[in-house]
Protein backbone atom coordinates (compact mmCIF):
# COMPACT_ATOMS: atom_id res chain seq x y z
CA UNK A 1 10.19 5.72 27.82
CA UNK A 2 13.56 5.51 29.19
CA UNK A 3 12.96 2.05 31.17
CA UNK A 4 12.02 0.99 27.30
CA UNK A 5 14.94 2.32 25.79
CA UNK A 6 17.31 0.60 28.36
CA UNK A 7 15.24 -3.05 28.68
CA UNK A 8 15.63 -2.81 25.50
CA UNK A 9 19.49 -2.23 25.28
CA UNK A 10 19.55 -5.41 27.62
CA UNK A 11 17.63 -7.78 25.85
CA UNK A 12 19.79 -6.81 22.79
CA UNK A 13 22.84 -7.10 24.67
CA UNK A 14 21.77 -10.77 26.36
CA UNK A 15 20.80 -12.10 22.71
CA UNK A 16 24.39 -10.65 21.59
CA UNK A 17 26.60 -12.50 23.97
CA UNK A 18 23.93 -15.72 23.78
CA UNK A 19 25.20 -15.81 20.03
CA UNK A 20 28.84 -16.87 21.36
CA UNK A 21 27.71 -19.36 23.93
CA UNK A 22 28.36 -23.13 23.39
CA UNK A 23 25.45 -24.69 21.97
CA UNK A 24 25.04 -26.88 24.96
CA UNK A 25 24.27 -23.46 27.22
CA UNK A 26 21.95 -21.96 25.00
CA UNK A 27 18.81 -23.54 26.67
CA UNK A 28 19.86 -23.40 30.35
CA UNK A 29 20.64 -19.48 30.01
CA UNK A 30 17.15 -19.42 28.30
CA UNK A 31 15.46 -20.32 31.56
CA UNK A 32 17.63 -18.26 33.47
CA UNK A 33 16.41 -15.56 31.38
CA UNK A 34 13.01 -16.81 31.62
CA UNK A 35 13.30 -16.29 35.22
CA UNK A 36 13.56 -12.82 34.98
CA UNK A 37 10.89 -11.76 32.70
CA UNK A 38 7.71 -10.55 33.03
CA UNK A 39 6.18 -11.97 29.76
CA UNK A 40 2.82 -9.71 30.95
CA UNK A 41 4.73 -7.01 29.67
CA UNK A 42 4.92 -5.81 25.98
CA UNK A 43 7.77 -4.32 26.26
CA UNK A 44 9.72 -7.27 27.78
CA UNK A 45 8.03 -9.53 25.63
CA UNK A 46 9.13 -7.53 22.40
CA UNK A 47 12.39 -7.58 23.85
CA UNK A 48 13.05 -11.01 24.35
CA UNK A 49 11.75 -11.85 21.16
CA UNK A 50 14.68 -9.31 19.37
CA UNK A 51 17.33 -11.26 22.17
CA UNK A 52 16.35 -14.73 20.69
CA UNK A 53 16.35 -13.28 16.54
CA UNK A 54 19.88 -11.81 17.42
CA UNK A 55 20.99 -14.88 19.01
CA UNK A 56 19.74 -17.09 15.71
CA UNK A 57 22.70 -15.31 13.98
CA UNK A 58 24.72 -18.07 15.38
CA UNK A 59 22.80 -20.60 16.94
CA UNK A 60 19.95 -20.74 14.51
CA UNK A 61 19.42 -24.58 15.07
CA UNK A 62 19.44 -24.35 18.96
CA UNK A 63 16.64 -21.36 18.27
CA UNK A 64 14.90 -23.42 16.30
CA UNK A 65 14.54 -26.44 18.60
CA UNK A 66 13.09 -23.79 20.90
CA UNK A 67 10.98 -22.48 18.70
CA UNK A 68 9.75 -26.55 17.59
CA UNK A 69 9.23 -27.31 21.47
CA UNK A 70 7.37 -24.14 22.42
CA UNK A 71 4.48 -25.81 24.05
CA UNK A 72 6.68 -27.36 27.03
CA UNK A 73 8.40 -23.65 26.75
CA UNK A 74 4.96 -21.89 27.57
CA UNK A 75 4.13 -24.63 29.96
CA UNK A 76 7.21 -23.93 31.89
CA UNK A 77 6.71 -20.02 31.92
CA UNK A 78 2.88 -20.54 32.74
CA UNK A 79 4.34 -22.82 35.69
CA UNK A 80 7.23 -19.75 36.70
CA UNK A 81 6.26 -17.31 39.09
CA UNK A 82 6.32 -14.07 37.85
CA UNK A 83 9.29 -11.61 37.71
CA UNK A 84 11.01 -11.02 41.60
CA UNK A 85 8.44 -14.04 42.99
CA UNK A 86 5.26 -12.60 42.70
CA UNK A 87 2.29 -14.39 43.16
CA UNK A 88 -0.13 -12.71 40.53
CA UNK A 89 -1.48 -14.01 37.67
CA UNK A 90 1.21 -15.48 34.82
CA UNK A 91 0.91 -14.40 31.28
CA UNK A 92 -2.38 -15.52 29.30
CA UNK A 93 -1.76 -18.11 26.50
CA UNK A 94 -2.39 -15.02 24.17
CA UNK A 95 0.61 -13.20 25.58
CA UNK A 96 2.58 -16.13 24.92
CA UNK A 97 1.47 -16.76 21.83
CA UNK A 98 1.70 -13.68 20.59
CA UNK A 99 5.21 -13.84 22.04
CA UNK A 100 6.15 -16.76 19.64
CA UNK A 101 4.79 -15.13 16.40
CA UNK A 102 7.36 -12.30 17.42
CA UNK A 103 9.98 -14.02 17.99
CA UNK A 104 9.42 -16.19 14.03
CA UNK A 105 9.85 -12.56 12.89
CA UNK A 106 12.73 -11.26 14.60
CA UNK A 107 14.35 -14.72 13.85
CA UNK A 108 14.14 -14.15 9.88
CA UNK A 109 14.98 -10.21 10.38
CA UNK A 110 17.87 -11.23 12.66
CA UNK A 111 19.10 -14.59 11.84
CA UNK A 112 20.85 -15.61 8.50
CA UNK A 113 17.84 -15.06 6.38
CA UNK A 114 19.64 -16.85 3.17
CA UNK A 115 20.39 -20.07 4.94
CA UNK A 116 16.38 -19.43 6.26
CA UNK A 117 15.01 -18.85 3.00
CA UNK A 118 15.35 -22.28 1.64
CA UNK A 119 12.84 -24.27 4.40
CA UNK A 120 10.91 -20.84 5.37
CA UNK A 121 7.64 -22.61 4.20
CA UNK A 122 7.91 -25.13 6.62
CA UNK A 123 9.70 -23.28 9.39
CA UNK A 124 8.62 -20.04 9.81
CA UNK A 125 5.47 -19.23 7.50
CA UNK A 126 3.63 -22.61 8.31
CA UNK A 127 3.78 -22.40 12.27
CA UNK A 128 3.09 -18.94 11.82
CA UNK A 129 -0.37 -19.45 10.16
CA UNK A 130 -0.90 -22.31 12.79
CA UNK A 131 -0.33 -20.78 15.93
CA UNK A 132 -2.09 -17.36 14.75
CA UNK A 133 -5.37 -19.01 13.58
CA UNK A 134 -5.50 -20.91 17.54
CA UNK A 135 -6.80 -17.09 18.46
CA UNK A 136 -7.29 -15.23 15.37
CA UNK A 137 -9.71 -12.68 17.11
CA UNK A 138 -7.11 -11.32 19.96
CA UNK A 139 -5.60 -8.13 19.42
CA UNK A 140 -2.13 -8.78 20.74
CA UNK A 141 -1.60 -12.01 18.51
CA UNK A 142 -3.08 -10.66 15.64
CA UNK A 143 -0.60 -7.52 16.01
CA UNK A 144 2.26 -9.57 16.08
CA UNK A 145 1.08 -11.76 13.28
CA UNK A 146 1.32 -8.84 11.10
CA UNK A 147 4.55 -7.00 12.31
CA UNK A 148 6.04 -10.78 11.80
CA UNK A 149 4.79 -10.86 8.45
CA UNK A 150 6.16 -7.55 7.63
CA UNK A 151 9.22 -8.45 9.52
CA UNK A 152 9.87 -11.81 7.22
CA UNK A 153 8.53 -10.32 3.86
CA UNK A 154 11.37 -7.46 5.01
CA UNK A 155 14.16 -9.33 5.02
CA UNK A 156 13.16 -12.48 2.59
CA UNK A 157 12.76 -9.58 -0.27
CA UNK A 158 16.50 -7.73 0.64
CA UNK A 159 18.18 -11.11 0.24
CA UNK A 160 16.59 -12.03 -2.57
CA UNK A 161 15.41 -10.22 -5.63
CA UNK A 162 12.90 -12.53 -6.81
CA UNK A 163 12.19 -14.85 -3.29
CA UNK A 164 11.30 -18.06 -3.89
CA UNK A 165 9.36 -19.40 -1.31
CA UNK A 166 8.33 -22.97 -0.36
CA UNK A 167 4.96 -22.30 0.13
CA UNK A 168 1.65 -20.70 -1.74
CA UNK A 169 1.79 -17.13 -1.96
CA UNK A 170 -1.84 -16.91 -1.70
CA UNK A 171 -1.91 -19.07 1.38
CA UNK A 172 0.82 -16.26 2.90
CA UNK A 173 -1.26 -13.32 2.23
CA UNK A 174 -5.40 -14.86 2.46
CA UNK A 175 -5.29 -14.11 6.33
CA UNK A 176 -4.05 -10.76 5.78
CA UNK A 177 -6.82 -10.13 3.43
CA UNK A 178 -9.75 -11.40 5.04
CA UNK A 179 -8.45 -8.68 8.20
CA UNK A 180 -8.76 -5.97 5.99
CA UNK A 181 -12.04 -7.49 4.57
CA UNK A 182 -13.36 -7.66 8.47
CA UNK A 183 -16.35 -5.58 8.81
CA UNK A 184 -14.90 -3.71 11.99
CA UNK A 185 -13.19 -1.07 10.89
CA UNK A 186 -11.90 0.13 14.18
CA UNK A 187 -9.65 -3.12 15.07
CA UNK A 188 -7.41 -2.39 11.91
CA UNK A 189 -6.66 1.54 12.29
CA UNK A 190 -2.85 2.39 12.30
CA UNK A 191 0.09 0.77 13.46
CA UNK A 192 -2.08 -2.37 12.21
CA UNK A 193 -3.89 -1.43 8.90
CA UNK A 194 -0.28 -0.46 8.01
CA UNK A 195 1.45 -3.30 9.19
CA UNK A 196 -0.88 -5.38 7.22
CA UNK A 197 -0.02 -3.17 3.97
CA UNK A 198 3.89 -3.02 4.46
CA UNK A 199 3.55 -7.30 4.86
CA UNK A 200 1.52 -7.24 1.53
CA UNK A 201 3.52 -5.39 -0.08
CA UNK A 202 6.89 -7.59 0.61
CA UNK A 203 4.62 -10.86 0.03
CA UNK A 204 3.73 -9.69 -3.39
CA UNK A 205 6.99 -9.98 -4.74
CA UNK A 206 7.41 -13.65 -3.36
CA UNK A 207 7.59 -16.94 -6.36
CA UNK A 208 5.67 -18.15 -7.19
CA UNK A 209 4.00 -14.95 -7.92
CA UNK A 210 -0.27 -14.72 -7.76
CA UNK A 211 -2.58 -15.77 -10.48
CA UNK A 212 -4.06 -12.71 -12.17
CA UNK A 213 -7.39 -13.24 -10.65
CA UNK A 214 -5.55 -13.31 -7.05
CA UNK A 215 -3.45 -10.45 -8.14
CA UNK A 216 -6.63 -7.93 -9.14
CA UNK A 217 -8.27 -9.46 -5.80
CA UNK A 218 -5.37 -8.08 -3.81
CA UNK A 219 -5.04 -4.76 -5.23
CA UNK A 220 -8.74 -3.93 -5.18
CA UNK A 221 -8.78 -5.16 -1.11
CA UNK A 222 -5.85 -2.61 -0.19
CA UNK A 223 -7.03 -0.01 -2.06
CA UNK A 224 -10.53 -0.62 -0.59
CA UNK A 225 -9.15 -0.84 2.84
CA UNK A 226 -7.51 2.26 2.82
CA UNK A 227 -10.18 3.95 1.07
CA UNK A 228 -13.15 3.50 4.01
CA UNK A 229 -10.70 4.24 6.91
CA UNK A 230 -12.09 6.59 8.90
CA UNK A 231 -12.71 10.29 8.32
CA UNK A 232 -9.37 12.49 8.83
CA UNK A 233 -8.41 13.35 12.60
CA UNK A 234 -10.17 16.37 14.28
CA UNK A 235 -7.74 17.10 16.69
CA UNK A 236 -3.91 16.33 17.45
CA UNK A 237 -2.43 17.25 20.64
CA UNK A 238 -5.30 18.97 22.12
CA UNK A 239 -5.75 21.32 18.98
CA UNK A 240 -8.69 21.69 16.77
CA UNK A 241 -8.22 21.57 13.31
CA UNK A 242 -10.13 22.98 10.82
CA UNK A 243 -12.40 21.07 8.75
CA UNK A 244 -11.84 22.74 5.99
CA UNK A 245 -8.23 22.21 5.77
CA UNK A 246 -8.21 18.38 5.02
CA UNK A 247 -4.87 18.56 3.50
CA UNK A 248 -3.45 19.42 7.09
CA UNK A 249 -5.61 16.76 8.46
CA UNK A 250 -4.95 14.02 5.81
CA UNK A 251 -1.09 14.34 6.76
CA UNK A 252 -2.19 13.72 9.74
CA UNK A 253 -2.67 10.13 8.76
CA UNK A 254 0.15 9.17 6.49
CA UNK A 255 0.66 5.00 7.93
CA UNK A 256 -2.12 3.71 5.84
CA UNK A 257 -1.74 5.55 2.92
CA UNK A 258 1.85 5.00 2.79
CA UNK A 259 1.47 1.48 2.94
CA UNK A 260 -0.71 1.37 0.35
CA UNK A 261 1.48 3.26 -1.99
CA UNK A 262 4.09 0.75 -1.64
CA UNK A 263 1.72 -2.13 -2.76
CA UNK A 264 0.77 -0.52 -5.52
CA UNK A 265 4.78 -0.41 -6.50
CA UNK A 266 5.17 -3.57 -5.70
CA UNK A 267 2.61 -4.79 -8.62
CA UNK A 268 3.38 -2.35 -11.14
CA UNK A 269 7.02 -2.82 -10.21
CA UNK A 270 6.75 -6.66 -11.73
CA UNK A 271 5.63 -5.61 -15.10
CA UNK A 272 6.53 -1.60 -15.58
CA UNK A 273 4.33 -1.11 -18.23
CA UNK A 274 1.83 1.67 -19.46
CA UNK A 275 -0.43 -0.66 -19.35
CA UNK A 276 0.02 -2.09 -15.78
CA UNK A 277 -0.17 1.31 -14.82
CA UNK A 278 -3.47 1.75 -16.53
CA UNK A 279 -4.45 -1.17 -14.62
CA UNK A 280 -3.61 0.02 -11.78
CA UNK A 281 -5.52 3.34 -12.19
CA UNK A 282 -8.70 1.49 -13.28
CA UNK A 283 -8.48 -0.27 -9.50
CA UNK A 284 -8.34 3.46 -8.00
CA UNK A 285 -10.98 5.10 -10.60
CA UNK A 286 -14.09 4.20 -8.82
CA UNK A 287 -12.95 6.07 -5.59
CA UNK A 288 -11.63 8.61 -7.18
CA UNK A 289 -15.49 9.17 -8.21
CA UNK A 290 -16.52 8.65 -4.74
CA UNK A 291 -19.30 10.73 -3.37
CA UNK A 292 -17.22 10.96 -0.11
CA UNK A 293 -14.52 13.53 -0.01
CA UNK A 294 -11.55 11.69 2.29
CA UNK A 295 -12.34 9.00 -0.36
CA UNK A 296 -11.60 11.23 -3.48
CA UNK A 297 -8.90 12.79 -1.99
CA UNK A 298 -6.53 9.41 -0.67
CA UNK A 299 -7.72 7.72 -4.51
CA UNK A 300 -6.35 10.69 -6.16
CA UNK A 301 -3.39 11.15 -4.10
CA UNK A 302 -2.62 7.24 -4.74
CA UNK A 303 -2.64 8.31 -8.48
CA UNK A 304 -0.06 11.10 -8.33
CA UNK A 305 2.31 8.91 -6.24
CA UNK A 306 1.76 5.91 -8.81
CA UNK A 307 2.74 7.98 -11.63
CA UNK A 308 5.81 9.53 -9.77
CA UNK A 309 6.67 6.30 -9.46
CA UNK A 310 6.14 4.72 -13.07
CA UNK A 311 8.37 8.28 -14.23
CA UNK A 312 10.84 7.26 -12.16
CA UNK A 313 11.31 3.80 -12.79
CA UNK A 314 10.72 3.33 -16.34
CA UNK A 315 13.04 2.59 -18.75
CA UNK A 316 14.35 4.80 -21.16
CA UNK A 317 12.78 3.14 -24.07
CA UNK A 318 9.22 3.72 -22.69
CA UNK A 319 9.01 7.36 -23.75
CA UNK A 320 5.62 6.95 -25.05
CA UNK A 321 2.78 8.73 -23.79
CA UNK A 322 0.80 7.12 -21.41
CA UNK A 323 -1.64 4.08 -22.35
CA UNK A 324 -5.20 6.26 -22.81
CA UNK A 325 -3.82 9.43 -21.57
CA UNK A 326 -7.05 10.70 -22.51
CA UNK A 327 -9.59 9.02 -20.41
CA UNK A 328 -6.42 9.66 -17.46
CA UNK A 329 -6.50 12.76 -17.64
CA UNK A 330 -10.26 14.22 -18.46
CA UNK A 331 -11.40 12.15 -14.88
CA UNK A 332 -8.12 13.64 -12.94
CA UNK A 333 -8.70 17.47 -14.28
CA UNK A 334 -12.19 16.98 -13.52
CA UNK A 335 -11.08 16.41 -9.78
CA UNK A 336 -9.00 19.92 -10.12
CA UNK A 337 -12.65 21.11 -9.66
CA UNK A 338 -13.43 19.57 -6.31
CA UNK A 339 -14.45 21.45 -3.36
CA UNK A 340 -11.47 19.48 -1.31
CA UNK A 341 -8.17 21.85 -1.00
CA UNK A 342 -6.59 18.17 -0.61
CA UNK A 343 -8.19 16.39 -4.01
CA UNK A 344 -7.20 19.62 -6.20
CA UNK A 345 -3.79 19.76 -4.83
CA UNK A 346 -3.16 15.69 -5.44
CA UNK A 347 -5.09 16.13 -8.43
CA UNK A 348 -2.67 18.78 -9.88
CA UNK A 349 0.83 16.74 -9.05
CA UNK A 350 -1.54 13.65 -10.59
CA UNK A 351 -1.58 14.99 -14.11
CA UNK A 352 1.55 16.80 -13.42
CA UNK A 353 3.24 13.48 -13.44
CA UNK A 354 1.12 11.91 -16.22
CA UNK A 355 2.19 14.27 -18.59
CA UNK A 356 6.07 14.57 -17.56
CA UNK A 357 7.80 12.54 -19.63
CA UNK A 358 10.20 9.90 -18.78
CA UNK A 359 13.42 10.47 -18.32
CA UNK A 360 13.23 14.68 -18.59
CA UNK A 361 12.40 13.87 -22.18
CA UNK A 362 9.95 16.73 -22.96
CA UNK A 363 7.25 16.49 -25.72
CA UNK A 364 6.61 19.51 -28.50
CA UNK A 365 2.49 18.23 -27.78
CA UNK A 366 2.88 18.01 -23.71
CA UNK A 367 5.95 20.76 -22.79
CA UNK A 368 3.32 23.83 -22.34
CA UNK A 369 1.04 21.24 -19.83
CA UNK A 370 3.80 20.45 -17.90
CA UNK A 371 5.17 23.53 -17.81
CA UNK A 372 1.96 25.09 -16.42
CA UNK A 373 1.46 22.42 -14.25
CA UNK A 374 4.62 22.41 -12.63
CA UNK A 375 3.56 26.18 -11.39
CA UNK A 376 0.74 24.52 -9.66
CA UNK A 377 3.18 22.44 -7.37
CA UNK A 378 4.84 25.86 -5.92
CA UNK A 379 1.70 28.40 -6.55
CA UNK A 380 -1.67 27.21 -4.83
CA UNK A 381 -2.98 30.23 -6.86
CA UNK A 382 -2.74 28.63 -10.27
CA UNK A 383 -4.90 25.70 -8.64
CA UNK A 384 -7.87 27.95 -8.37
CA UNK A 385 -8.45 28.53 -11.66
CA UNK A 386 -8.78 24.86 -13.28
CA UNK A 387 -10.57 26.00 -16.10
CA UNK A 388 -7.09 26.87 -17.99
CA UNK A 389 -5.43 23.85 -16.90
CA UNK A 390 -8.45 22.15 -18.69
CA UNK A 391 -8.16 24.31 -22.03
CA UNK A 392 -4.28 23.58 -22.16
CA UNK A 393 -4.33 19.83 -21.89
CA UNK A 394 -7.30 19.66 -24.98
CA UNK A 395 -5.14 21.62 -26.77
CA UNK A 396 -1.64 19.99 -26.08
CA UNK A 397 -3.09 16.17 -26.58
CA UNK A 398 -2.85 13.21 -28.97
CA UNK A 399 -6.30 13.74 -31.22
CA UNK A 400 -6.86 10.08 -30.48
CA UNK A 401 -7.29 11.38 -26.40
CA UNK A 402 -9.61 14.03 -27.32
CA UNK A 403 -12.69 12.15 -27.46
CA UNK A 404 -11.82 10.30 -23.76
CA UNK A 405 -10.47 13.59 -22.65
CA UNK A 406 -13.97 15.63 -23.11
CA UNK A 407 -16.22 12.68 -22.31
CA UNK A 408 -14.46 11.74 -18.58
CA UNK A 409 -14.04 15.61 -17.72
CA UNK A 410 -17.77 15.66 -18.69
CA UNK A 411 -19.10 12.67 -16.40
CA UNK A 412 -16.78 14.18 -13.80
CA UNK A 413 -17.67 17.40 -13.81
CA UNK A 414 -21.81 15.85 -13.92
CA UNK A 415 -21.18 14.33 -10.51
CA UNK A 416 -19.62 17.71 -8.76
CA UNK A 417 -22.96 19.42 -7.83
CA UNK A 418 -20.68 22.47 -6.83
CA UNK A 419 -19.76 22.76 -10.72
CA UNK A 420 -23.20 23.12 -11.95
CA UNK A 421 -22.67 27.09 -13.02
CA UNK A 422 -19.44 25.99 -14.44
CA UNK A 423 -20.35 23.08 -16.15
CA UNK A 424 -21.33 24.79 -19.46
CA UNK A 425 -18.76 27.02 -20.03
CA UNK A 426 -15.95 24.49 -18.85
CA UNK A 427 -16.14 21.95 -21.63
CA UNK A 428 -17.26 25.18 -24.43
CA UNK A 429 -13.72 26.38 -23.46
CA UNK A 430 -12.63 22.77 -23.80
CA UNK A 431 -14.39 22.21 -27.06
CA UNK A 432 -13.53 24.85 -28.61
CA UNK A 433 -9.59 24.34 -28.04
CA UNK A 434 -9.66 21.27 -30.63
CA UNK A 435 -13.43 21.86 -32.34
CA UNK A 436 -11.77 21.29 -35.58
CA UNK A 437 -10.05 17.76 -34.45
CA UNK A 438 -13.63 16.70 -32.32
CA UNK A 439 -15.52 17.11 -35.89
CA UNK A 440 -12.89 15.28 -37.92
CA UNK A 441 -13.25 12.24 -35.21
CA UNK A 442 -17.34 12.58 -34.85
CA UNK A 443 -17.43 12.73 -38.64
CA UNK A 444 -14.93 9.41 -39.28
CA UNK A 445 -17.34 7.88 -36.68
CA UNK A 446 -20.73 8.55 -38.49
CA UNK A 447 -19.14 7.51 -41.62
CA UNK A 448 -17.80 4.53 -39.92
CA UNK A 449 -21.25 3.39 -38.72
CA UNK A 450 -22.93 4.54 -42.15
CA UNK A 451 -20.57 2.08 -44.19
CA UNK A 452 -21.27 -0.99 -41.64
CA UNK A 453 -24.66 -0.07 -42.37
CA UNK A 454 -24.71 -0.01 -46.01
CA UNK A 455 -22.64 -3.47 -46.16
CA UNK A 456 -25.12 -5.41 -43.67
CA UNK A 457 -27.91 -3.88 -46.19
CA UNK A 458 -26.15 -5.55 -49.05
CA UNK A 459 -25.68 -9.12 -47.53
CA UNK A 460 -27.81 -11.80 -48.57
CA UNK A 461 -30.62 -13.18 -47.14
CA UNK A 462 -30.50 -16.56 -45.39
């Protein structure tokens, strides 16, 4: 680790003093450089693609020319012994390649991204695309294609709030999306699979924004790519963990799902609305009925840190309740249930932050709910016994929620095979909380249904 740490002191050191050279010098202190490195290596490849980004600071056209001519560059290497005149193999064109798609990153992260920004279609996302699709399959160059990515959407989206970029989104983010589409799973475990998320996320906020259709197709192929990851780690430095404790094991495994949290901001971040939000949460509802466990568990605990977010962020005018609280929160209590420690812990902060209020603004109808759920954040205790946190949000909610409250809890609740003996006396408790408000409602609805027919009785016949 220490030969790392100090090659990569050099390399940063070479591309600092390169930034000061005459322009003329650039290339033939290149080659020199060349000379001396041992492109088989990741670690000397990484840093001499940091040396040339640092040095784009102030020779970004001289970098660039590089960067245009790179064929006759790999040539050259391909032609260069290797590092102290060895006669083995040179790098593979992979190496090199991968090599390049580095160095495009470290160029925009770097360099003087605003002066970047305006030709970055042409310049840097274009001959990206190009030069990763000549060996789309490899592992090294599809690694760097994605720590690129991440690299540009970085530092494209901290100079500009809303990025405007010469090129299609879509086109920017399809390749990412058809990796996490790719059948094996294996290939795209972390650092990767979370590369791939951090890039999305950036990319997502680039103009001009997706279509709707592209939009819901991006969302629904993170979400399902974190989802079917493989099942939580069994061991970590030699030591067995318990299967049983899956919240231990999920944190175990924090890359992906962190990633995915931040694309989820990044599209409810563009229109911070309740109803965006309840967009969102319809992406994330079918996995958070999954029959699988790890599934049920990362869906919910996408929830809870979507509507931390949303509290956060919102404005003060949006004090409102949340967009069908109802349906929200019967299919999250019902999850309070679950056999997983992990899925009724998430599950808990998940309504906890559906009913908190923006702003510290507390409700007369929701204060008591979040006041009992807030216990469950520092008392595991109070998760055990669900049953009350179910009877206190029934009798805290809007009557318009009660109906979607008592019917989600219900399917929920139909799908846990472990709450079959509770099942009964769970939604009696529930019912009985607002029986008077549940008869009003069925009673408007039969009348409701008996007027439409009564006035289809009375129309004439053609």
């Amino acid at each position: 680790m220490m030969v790392s740490l100090s090659q990569s002191f050099l390399y940063k050191c070479w591309g600092t003093v390169m930034m000061f050279f005459p322009a003329e010098s650039i290339k033939p202190q290149l080659w020199l450089l060349v000379e001396m490195v041992d492109f088989r290596e990741e670690e000397e490849r990484e840093g001499f693609a940091r040396a040339l980004g640092l040095c784009a600071r102030q020779q970004l056209d001289e970098i660039f020319a590089i960067l245009e001519h790179w064929e006759e560059f790999v040539s050259r290497v391909q032609l260069q012994p290797s590092a102290g005149g060895s006669l083995e193999e040179p790098a593979s064109i992979e190496q090199l390649r991968s090599l390049l798609l580095l160095t495009y990153g470290h160029v925009v992260h770097s360099g003087p991204t605003d002066l970047i920004l305006e030709t970055i279609g042409f310049n840097i996302l274009a001959p990206m695309r190009q030069h990763y699709f000549l060996s789309p399959h490899d592992p090294l160059v599809r690694s760097a294609f994605l720590r690129s990515l991440a690299l540009v959407g970085e530092a494209v989206t901290q100079v500009s709030r809303i990025p405007l970029v010469s090129q299609d989104t879509y086109t920017v983010l399809s390749p990412l999306l058809e990796m996490l589409r790719g059948k094996d799973r294996a290939r795209l475990q972390s650092p990767d699979h979370q590369h791939a998320l951090l890039a999305i996320s950036y990319i997502g906020k680039f103009e001009p924004r997706l279509s709707k259709e592209q939009e819901a197709e991006t969302i629904g192929t993170c979400i399902a790519s974190a989802m079917i990851q493989r099942p939580v780690l069994a061991k970590l430095r030699g030591t067995e963990v318990a299967k049983s404790s899956t919240l231990r094991a999920e944190s175990l495994q924090e890359l992906p799902w962190e990633g995915l949290d931040l694309v989820l901001q990044t599209f409810l971040e563009q229109h911070l609305t309740r109803t965006t939000l309840l967009h969102l949460f319809l992406h994330l509802q079918p996995w958070i009925c999954s029959p699988r466990a790890q599934e049920r568990s990362r869906a919910v605990r996408a929830s809870a840190r979507l509507f931390m977010f949303y509290r956060f962020k919102a404005i003060t005018e949006d004090l409102k309740p949340m967009v069908e609280q109802g349906y929200m929160a019967g299919l999250l209590t019902s999850q309070a249930f679950d056999a997983q420690e992990a899925t009724r812990y998430w599950a808990s902060q998940a309504l906890y932050w559906l009913f908190t209020p923006c702003k510290a603004v507390v409700y007369t109808k929701t204060g008591a709910v979040v006041s009992v759920l807030s216990k469950t954040q520092k008392d595991a205790s109070c998760r055990e016994n669900p049953v009350h946190v179910a009877m206190l949000i029934a009798k805290h909610l809007q009557s318009s929620d009660l109906m979607p409250f008592s019917f989600t809890l219900l399917l929920g609740l139909l799908e846990k095979e472990e709450c079959a003996d509770q099942l009964a006396s769970v939604m009696e408790a529930v019912l009985r909380e607002q029986e008077s408000e549940l008869q009003g409602q069925v009673m408007a609805g039969h009348w409701r249904h008996h007027a439409d027919i009564s006035g289809s009785s009375i129309l004439p016949r053609a």
